[in-house]
PDB file of N, CA and C in Angstrom:
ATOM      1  N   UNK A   1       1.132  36.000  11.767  1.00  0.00           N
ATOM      2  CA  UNK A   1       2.543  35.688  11.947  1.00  0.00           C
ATOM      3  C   UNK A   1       3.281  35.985  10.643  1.00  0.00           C
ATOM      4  N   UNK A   2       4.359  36.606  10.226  1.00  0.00           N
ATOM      5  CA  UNK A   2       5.216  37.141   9.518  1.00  0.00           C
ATOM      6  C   UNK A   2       6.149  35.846   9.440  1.00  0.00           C
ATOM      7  N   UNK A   3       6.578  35.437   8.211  1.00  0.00           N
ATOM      8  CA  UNK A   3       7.829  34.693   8.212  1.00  0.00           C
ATOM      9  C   UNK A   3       8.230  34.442   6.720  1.00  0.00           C
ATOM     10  N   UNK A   4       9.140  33.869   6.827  1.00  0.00           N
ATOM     11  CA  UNK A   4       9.875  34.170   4.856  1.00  0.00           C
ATOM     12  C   UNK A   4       9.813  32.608   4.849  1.00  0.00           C
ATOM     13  N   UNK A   5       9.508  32.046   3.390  1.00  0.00           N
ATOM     14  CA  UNK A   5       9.249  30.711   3.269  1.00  0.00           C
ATOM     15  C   UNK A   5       9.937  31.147   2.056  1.00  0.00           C
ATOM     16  N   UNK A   6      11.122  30.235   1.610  1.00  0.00           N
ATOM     17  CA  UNK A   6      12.349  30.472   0.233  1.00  0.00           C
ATOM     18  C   UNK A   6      12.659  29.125  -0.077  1.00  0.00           C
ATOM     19  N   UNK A   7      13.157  28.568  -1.191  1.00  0.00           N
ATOM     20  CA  UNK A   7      13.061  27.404  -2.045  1.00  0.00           C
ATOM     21  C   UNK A   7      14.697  27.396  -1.991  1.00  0.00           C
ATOM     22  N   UNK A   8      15.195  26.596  -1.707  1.00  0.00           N
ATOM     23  CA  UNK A   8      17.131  26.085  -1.699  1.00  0.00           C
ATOM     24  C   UNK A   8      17.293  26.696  -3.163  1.00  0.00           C
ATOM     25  N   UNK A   9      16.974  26.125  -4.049  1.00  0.00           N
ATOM     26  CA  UNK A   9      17.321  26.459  -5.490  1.00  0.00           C
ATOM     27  C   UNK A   9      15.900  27.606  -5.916  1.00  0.00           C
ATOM     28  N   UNK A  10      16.367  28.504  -5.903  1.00  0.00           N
ATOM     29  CA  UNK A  10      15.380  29.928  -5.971  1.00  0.00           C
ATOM     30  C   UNK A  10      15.568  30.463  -7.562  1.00  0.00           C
ATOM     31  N   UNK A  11      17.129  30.229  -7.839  1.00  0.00           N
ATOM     32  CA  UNK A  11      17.552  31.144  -8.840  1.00  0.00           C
ATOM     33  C   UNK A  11      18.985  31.378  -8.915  1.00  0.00           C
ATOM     34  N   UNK A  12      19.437  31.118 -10.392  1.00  0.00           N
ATOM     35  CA  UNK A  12      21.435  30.609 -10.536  1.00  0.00           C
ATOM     36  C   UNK A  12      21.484  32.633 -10.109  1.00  0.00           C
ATOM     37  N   UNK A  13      21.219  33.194  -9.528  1.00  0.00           N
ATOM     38  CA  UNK A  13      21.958  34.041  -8.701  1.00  0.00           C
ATOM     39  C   UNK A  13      22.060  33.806  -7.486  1.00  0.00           C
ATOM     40  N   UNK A  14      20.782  33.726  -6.933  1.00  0.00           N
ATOM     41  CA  UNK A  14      20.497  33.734  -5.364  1.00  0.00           C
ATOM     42  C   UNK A  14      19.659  32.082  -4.868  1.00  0.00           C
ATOM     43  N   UNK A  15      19.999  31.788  -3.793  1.00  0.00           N
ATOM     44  CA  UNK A  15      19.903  30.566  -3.504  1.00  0.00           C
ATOM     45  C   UNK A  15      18.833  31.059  -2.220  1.00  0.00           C
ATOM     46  N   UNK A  16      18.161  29.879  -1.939  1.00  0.00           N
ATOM     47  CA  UNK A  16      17.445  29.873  -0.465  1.00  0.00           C
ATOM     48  C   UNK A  16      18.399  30.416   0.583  1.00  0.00           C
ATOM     49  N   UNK A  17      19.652  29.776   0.619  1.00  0.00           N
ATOM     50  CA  UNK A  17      20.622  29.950   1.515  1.00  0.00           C
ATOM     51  C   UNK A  17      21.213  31.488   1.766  1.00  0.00           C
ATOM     52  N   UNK A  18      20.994  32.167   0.613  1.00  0.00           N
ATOM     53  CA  UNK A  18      21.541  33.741   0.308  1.00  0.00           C
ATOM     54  C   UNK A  18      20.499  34.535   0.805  1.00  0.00           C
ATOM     55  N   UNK A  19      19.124  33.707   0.380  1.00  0.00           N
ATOM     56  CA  UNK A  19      17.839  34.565   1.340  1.00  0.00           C
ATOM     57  C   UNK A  19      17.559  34.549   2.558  1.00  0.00           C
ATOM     58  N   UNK A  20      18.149  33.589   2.898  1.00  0.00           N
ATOM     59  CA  UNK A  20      18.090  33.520   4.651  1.00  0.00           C
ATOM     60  C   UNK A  20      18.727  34.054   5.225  1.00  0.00           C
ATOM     61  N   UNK A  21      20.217  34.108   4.717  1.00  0.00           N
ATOM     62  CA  UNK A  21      21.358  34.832   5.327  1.00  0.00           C
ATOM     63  C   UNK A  21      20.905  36.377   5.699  1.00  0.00           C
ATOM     64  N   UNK A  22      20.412  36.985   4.058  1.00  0.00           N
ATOM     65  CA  UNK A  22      20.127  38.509   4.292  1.00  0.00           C
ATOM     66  C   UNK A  22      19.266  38.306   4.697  1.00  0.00           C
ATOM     67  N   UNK A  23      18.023  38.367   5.240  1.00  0.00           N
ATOM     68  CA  UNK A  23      17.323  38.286   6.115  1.00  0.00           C
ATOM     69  C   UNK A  23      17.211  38.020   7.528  1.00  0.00           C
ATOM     70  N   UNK A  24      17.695  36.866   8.027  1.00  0.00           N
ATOM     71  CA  UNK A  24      18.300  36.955   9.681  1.00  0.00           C
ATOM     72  C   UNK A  24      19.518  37.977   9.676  1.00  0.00           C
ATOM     73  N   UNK A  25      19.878  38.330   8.472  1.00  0.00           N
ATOM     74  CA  UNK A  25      20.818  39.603   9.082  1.00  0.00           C
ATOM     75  C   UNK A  25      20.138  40.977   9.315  1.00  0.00           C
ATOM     76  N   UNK A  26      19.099  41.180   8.646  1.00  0.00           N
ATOM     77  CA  UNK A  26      18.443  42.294   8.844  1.00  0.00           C
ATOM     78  C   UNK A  26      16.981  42.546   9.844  1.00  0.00           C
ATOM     79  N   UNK A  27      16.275  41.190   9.836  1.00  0.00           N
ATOM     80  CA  UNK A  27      15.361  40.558  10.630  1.00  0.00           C
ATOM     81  C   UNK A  27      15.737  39.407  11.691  1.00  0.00           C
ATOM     82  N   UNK A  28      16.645  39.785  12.340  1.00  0.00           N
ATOM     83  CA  UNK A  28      17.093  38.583  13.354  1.00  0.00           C
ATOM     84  C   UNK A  28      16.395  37.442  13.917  1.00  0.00           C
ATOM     85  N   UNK A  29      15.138  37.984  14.325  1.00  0.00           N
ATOM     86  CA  UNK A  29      13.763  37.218  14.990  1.00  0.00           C
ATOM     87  C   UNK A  29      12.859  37.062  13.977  1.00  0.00           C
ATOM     88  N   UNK A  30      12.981  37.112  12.848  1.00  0.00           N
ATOM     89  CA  UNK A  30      11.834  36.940  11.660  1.00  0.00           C
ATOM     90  C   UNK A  30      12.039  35.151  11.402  1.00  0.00           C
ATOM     91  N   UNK A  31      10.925  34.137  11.460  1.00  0.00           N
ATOM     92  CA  UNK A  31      11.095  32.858  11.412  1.00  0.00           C
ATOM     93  C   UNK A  31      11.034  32.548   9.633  1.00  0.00           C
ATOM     94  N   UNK A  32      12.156  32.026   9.521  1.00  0.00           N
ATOM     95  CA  UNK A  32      12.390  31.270   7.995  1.00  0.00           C
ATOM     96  C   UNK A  32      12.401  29.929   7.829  1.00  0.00           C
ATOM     97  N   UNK A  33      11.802  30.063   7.080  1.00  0.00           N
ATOM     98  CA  UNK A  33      11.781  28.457   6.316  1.00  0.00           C
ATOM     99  C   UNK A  33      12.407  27.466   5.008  1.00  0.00           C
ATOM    100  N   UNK A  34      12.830  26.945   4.771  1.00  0.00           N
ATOM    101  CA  UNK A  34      13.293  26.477   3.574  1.00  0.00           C
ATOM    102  C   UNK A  34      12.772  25.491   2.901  1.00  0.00           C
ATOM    103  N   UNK A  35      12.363  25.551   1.395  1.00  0.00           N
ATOM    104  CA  UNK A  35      11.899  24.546   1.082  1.00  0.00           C
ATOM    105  C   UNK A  35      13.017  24.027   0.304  1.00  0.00           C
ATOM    106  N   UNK A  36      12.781  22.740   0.293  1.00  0.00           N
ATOM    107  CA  UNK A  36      14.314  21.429  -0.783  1.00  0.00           C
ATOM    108  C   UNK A  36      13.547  19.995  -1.205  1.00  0.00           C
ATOM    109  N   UNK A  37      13.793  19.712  -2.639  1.00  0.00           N
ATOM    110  CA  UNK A  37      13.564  18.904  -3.156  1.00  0.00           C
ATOM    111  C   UNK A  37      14.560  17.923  -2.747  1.00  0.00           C
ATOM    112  N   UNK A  38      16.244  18.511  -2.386  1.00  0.00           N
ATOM    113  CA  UNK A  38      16.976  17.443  -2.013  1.00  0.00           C
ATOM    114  C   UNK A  38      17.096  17.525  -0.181  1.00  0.00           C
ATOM    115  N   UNK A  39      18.206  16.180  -0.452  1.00  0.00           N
ATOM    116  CA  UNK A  39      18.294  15.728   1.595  1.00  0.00           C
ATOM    117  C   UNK A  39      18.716  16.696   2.341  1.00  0.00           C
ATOM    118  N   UNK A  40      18.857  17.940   2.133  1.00  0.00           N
ATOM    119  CA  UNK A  40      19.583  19.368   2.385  1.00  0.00           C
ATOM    120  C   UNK A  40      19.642  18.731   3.905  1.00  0.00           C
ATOM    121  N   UNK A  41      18.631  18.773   4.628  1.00  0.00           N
ATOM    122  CA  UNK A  41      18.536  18.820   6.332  1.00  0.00           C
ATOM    123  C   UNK A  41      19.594  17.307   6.494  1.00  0.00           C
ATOM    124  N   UNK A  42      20.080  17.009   6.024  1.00  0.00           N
ATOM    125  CA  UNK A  42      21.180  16.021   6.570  1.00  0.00           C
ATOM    126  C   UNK A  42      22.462  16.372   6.200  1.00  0.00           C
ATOM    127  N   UNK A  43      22.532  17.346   5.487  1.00  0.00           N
ATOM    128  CA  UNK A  43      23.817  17.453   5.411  1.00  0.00           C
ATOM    129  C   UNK A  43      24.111  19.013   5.754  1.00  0.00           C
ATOM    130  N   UNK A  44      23.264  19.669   6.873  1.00  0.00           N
ATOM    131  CA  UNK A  44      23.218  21.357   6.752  1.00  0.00           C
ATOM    132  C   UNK A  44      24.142  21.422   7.333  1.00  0.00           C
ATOM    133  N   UNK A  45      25.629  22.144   7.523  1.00  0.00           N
ATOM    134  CA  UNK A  45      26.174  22.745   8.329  1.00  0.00           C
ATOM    135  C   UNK A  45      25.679  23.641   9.891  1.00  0.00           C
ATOM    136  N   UNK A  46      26.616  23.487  10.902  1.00  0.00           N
ATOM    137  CA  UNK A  46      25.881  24.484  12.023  1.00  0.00           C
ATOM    138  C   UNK A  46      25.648  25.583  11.642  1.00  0.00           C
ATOM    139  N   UNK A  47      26.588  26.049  10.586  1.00  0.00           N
ATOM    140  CA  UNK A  47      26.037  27.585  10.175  1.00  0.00           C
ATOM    141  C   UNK A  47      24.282  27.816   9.563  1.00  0.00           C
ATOM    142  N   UNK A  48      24.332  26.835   8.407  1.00  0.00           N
ATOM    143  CA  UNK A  48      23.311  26.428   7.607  1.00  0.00           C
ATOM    144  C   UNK A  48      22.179  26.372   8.788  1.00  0.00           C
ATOM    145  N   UNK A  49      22.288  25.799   9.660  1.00  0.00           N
ATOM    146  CA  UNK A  49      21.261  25.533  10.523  1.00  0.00           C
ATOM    147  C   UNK A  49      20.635  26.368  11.834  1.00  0.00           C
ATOM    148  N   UNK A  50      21.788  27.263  11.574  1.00  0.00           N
ATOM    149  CA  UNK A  50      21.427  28.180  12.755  1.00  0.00           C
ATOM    150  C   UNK A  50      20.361  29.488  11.562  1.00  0.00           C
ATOM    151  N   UNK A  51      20.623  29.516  10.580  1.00  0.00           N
ATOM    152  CA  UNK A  51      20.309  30.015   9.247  1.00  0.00           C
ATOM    153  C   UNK A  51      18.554  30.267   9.026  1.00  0.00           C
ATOM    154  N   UNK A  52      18.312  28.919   9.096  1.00  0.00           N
ATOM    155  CA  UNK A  52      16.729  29.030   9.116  1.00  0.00           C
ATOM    156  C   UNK A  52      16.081  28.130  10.326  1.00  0.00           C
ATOM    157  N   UNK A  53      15.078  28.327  10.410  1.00  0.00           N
ATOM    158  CA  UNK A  53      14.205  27.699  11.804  1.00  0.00           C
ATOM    159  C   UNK A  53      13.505  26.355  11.324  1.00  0.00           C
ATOM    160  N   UNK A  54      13.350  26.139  10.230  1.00  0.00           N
ATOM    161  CA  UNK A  54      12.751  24.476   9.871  1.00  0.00           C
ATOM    162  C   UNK A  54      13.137  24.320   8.371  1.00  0.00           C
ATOM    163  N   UNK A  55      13.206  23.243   7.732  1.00  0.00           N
ATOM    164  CA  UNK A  55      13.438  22.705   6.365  1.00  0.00           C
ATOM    165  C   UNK A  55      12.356  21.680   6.219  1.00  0.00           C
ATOM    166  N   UNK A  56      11.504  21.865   5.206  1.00  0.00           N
ATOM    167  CA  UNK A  56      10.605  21.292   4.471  1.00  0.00           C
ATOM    168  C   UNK A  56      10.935  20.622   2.921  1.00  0.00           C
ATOM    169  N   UNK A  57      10.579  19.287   3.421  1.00  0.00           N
ATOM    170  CA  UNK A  57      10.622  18.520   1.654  1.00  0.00           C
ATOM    171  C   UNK A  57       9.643  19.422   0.665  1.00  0.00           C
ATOM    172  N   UNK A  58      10.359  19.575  -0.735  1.00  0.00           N
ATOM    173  CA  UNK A  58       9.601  20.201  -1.823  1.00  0.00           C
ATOM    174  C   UNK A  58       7.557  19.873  -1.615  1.00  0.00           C
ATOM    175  N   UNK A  59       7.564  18.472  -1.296  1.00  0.00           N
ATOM    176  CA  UNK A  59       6.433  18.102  -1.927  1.00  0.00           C
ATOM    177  C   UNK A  59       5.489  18.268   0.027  1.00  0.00           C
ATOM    178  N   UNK A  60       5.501  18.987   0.084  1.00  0.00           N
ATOM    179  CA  UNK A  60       5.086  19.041   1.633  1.00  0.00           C
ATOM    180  C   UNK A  60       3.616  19.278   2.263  1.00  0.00           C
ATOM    181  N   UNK A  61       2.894  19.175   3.080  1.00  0.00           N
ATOM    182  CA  UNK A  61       1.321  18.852   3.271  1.00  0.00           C
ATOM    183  C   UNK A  61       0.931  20.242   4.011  1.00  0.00           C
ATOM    184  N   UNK A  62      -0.056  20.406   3.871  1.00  0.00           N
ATOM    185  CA  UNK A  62      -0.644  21.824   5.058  1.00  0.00           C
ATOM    186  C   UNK A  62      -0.358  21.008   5.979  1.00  0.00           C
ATOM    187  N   UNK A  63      -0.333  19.925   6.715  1.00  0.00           N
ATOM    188  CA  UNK A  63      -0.110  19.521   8.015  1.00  0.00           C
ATOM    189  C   UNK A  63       0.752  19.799   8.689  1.00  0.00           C
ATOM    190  N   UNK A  64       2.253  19.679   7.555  1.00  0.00           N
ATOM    191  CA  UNK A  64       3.428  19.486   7.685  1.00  0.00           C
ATOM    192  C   UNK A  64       3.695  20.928   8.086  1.00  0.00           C
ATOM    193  N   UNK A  65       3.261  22.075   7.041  1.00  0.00           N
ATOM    194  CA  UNK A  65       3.486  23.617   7.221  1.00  0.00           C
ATOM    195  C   UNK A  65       2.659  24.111   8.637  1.00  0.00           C
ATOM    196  N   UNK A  66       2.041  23.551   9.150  1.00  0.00           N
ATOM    197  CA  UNK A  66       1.098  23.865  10.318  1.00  0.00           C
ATOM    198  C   UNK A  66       2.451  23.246  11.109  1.00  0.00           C
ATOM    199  N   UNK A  67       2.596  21.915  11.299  1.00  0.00           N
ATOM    200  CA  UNK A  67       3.837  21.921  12.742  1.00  0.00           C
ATOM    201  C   UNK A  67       5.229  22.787  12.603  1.00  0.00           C
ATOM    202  N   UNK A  68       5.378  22.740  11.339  1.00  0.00           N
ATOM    203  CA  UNK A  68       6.672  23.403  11.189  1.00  0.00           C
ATOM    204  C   UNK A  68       6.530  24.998  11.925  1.00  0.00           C
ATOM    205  N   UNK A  69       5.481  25.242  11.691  1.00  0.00           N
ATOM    206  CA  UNK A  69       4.804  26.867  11.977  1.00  0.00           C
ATOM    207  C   UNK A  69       4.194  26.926  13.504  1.00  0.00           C
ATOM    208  N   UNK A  70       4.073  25.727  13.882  1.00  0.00           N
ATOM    209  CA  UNK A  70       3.795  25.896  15.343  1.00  0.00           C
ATOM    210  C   UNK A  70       4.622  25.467  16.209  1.00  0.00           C
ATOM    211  N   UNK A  71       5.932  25.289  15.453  1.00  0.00           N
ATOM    212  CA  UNK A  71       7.170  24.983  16.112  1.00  0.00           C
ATOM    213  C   UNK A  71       8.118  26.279  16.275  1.00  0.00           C
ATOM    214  N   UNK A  72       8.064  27.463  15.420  1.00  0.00           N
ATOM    215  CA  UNK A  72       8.577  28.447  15.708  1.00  0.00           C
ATOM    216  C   UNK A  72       7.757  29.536  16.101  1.00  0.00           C
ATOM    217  N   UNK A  73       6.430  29.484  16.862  1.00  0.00           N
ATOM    218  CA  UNK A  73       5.252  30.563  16.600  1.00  0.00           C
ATOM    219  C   UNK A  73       5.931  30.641  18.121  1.00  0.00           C
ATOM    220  N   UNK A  74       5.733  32.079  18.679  1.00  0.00           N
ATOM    221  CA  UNK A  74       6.254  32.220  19.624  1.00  0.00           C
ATOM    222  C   UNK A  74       5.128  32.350  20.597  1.00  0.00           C
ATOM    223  N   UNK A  75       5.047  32.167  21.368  1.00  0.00           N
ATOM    224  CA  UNK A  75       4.417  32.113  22.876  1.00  0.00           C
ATOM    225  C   UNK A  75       3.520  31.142  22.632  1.00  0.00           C
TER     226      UNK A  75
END
């Protein structure tokens, strides 16, 4: 399975949010992920959220990356 896993705060140019954007713009069906140290998923905008397919806390478990990943795995 192919998918982009990007960090909210990546880099004072480009943000998680800037990597997702270009990417569902160029990969429409490619599943993204975001990782955030902060409450990001409570305060995402509909845009923000239509943006990537799951948000993961910084400090996160293989368990956690297994449902998140079998929540967008297709068929």
């Amino acid at each position: 399975m192919d998918l982009v896993l990007t960090r909210s705060g990546q880099c004072p140019r480009w943000t998680g949010w800037d990597v997702a954007r270009a990417v569902r713009q160029r990969w429409p069906g490619l599943p993204i992920g975001l990782v955030t140290g902060w409450a990001v998923a409570l305060e995402m905008s509909d845009e923000e959220r239509r943006g990537v397919d799951f948000v993961l806390a910084s400090l996160y478990t293989v368990e956690t990356l297994r449902s998140a990943l079998a929540a967008v795995r297709p068929g």
